[in-house]
Protein backbone atom coordinates (compact mmCIF):
# COMPACT_ATOMS: atom_id res chain seq x y z
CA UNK A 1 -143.08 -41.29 -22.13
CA UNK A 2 -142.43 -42.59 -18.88
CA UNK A 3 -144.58 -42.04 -15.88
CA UNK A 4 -143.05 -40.34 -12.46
CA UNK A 5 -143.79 -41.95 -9.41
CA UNK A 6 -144.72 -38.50 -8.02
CA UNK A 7 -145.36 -34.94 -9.25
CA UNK A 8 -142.35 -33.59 -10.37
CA UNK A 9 -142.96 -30.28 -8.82
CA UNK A 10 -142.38 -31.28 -5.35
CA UNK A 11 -139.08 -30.93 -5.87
CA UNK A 12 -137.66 -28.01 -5.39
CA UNK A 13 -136.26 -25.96 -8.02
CA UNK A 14 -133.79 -24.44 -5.78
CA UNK A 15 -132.54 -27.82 -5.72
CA UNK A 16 -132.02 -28.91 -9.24
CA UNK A 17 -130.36 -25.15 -9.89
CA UNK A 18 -127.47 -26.03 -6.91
CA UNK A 19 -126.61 -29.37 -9.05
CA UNK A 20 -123.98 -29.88 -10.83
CA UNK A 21 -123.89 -29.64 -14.66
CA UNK A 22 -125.26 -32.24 -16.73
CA UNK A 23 -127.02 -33.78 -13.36
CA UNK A 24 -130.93 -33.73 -13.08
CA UNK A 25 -133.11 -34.62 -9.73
CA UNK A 26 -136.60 -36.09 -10.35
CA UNK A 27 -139.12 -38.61 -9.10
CA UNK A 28 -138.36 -42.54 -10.12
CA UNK A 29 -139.05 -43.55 -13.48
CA UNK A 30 -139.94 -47.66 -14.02
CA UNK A 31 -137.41 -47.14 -16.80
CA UNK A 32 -134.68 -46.26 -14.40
CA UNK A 33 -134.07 -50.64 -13.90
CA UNK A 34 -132.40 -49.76 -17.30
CA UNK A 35 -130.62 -46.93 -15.92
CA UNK A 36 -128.24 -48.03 -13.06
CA UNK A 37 -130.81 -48.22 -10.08
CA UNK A 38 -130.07 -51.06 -8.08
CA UNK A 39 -126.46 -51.06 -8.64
CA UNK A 40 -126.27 -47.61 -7.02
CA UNK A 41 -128.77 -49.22 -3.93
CA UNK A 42 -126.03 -51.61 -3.61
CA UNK A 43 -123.34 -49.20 -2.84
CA UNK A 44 -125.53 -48.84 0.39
CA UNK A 45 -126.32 -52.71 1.18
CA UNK A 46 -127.41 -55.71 -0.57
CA UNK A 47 -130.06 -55.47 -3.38
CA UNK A 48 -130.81 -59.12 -4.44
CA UNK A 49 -131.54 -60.36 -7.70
CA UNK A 50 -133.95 -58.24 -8.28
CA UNK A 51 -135.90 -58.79 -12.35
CA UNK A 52 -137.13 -55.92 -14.46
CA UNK A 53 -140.59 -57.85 -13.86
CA UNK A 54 -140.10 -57.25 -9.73
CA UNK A 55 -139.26 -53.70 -10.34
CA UNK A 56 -141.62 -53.16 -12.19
CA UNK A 57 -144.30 -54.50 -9.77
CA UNK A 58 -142.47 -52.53 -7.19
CA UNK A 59 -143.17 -49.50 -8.80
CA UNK A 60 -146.34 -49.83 -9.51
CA UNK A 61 -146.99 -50.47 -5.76
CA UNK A 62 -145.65 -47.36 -5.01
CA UNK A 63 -147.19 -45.45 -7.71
CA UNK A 64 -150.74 -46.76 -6.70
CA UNK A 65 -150.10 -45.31 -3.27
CA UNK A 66 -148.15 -42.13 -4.41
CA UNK A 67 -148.89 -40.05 -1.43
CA UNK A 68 -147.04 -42.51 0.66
CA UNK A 69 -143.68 -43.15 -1.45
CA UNK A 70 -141.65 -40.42 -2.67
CA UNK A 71 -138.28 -42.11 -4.55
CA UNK A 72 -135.81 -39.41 -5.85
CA UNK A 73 -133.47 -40.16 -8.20
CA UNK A 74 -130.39 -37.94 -9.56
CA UNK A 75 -129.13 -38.70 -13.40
CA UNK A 76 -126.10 -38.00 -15.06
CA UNK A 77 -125.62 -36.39 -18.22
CA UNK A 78 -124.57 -39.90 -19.27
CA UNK A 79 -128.50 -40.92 -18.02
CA UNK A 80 -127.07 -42.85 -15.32
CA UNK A 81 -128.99 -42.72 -11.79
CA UNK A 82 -125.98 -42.11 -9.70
CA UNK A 83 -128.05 -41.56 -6.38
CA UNK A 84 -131.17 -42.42 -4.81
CA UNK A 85 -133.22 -41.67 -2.32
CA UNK A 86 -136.68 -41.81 -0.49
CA UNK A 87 -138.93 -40.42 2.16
CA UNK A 88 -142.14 -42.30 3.52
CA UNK A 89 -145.18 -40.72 4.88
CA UNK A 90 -146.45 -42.34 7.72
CA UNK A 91 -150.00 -41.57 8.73
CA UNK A 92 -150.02 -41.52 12.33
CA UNK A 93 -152.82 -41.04 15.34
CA UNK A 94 -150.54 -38.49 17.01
CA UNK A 95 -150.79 -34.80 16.87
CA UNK A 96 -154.01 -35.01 15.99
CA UNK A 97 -153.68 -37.41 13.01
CA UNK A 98 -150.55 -35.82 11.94
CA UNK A 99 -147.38 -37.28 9.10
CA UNK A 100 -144.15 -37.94 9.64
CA UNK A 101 -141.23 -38.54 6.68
CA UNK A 102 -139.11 -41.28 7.07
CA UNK A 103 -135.88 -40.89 5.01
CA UNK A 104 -134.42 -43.93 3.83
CA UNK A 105 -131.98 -45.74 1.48
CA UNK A 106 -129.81 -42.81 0.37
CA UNK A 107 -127.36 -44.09 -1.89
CA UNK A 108 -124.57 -42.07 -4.15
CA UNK A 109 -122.25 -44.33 -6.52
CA UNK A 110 -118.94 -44.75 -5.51
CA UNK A 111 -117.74 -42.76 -9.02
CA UNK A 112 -120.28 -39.75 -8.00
CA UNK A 113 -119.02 -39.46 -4.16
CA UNK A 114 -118.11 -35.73 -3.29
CA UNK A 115 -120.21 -33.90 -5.51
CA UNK A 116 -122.77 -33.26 -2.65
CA UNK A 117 -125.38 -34.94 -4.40
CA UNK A 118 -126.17 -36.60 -1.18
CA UNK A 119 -127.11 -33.37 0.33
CA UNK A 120 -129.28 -32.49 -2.53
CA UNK A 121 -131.44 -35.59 -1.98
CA UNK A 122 -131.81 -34.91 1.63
CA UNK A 123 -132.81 -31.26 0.76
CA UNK A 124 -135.44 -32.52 -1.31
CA UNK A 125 -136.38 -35.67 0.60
CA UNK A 126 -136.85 -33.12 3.43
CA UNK A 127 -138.72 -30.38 1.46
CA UNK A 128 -140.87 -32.99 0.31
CA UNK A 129 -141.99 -34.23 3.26
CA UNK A 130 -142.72 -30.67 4.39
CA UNK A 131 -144.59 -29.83 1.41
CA UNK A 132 -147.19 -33.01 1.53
CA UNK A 133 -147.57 -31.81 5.65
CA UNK A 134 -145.57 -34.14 7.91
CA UNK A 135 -144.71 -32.35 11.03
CA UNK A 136 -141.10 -33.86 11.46
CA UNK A 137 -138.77 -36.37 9.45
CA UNK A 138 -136.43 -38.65 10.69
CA UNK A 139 -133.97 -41.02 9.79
CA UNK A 140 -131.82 -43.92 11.15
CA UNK A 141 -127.98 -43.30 9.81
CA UNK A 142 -124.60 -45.01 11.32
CA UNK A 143 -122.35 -43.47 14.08
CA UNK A 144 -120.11 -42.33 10.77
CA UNK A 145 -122.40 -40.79 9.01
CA UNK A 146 -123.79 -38.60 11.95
CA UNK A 147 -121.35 -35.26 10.81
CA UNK A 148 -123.27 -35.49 7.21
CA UNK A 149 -126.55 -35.77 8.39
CA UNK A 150 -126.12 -32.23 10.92
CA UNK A 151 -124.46 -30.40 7.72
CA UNK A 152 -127.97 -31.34 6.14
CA UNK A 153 -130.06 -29.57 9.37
CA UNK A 154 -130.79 -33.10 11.44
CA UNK A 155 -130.27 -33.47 15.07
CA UNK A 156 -129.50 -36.78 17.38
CA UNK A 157 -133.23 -37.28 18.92
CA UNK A 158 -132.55 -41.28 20.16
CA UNK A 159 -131.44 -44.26 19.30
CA UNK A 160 -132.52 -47.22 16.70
CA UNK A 161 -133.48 -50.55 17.74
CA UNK A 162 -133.78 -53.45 15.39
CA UNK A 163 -134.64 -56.79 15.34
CA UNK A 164 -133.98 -58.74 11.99
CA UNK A 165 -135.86 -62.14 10.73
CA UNK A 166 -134.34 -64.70 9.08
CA UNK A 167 -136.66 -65.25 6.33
CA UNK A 168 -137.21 -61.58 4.65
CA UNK A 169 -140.63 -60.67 2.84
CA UNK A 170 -140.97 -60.50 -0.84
CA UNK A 171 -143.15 -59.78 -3.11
């Protein structure tokens, strides 16, 4: 059987019961390379060339610090993952050694788009973050998808800044 990045029961039930039928939310599976992963990340922006053999090691980076990485995935009844998302607990010196979730990479295939599935990962991103104790979450979204992001409860608190190198980290 294949190992969850996470315990499964951090996701809300509530959640998987709004889903469509024949859908199913749960934590990242290694096996999920086979399953459609990265070519629903790349609706969002560019993957790579990413090998099973990377994933893999990917995963298991995450999975050794599992209190850290939370990766959500939701699969058809065709055991497609058709969207994906994460939250990241950063440990932080503030507020008295508090967390805080960091939502990122939310991605939906193009096919799956309307379904709300998008708002069920953020529901669960969000409850997960709560659950393991940070004290807020945030995320950085474009101007577009602002609308989406209040339907799911968020707020505008700033504004991002980035600064991008030309040589990105791998493995």
């Amino acid at each position: 059987m294949d190992t969850p990045l996470f315990n499964a029961a951090l996701i809300p039930k509530s959640v998987e019961a709004r889903l469509p039928p024949g859908y199913t939310i749960r934590p990242l599976q290694a096996s999920d390379y086979h399953r459609g992963v990265l070519q629903t990340l790349a609706v969002l922006t560019t993957v790579g060339d990413i090998s099973e053999s990377d994933f893999i090691k990917r995963f298991q980076y995450w999975q050794d610090r599992n209190d850290t990485y939370y990766n959500v995935v939701i699969v058809n009844d065709k055991d497609r993952v058709v969207a994906i998302g994460s939250v990241v607990i950063e440990r932080k010196l503030i507020h008295h050694c508090a967390s805080a979730g960091h939502i990122e990479d939310i991605a939906v295939a193009s096919s799956e788009q309307g379904k709300k599935l998008g708002l069920h990962l953020i529901n669960t991103l969000t409850a997960i973050a709560e659950q393991v104790g940070a004290y807020k979450v945030i995320l950085d979204c474009s101007d577009k998808n602002v609308p989406f992001y209040e339907k799911c409860g968020y707020t505008h608190s700033g504004n991002e800044m980035v600064l991008k190198f030309k040589k990105p980290g791998t493995l």
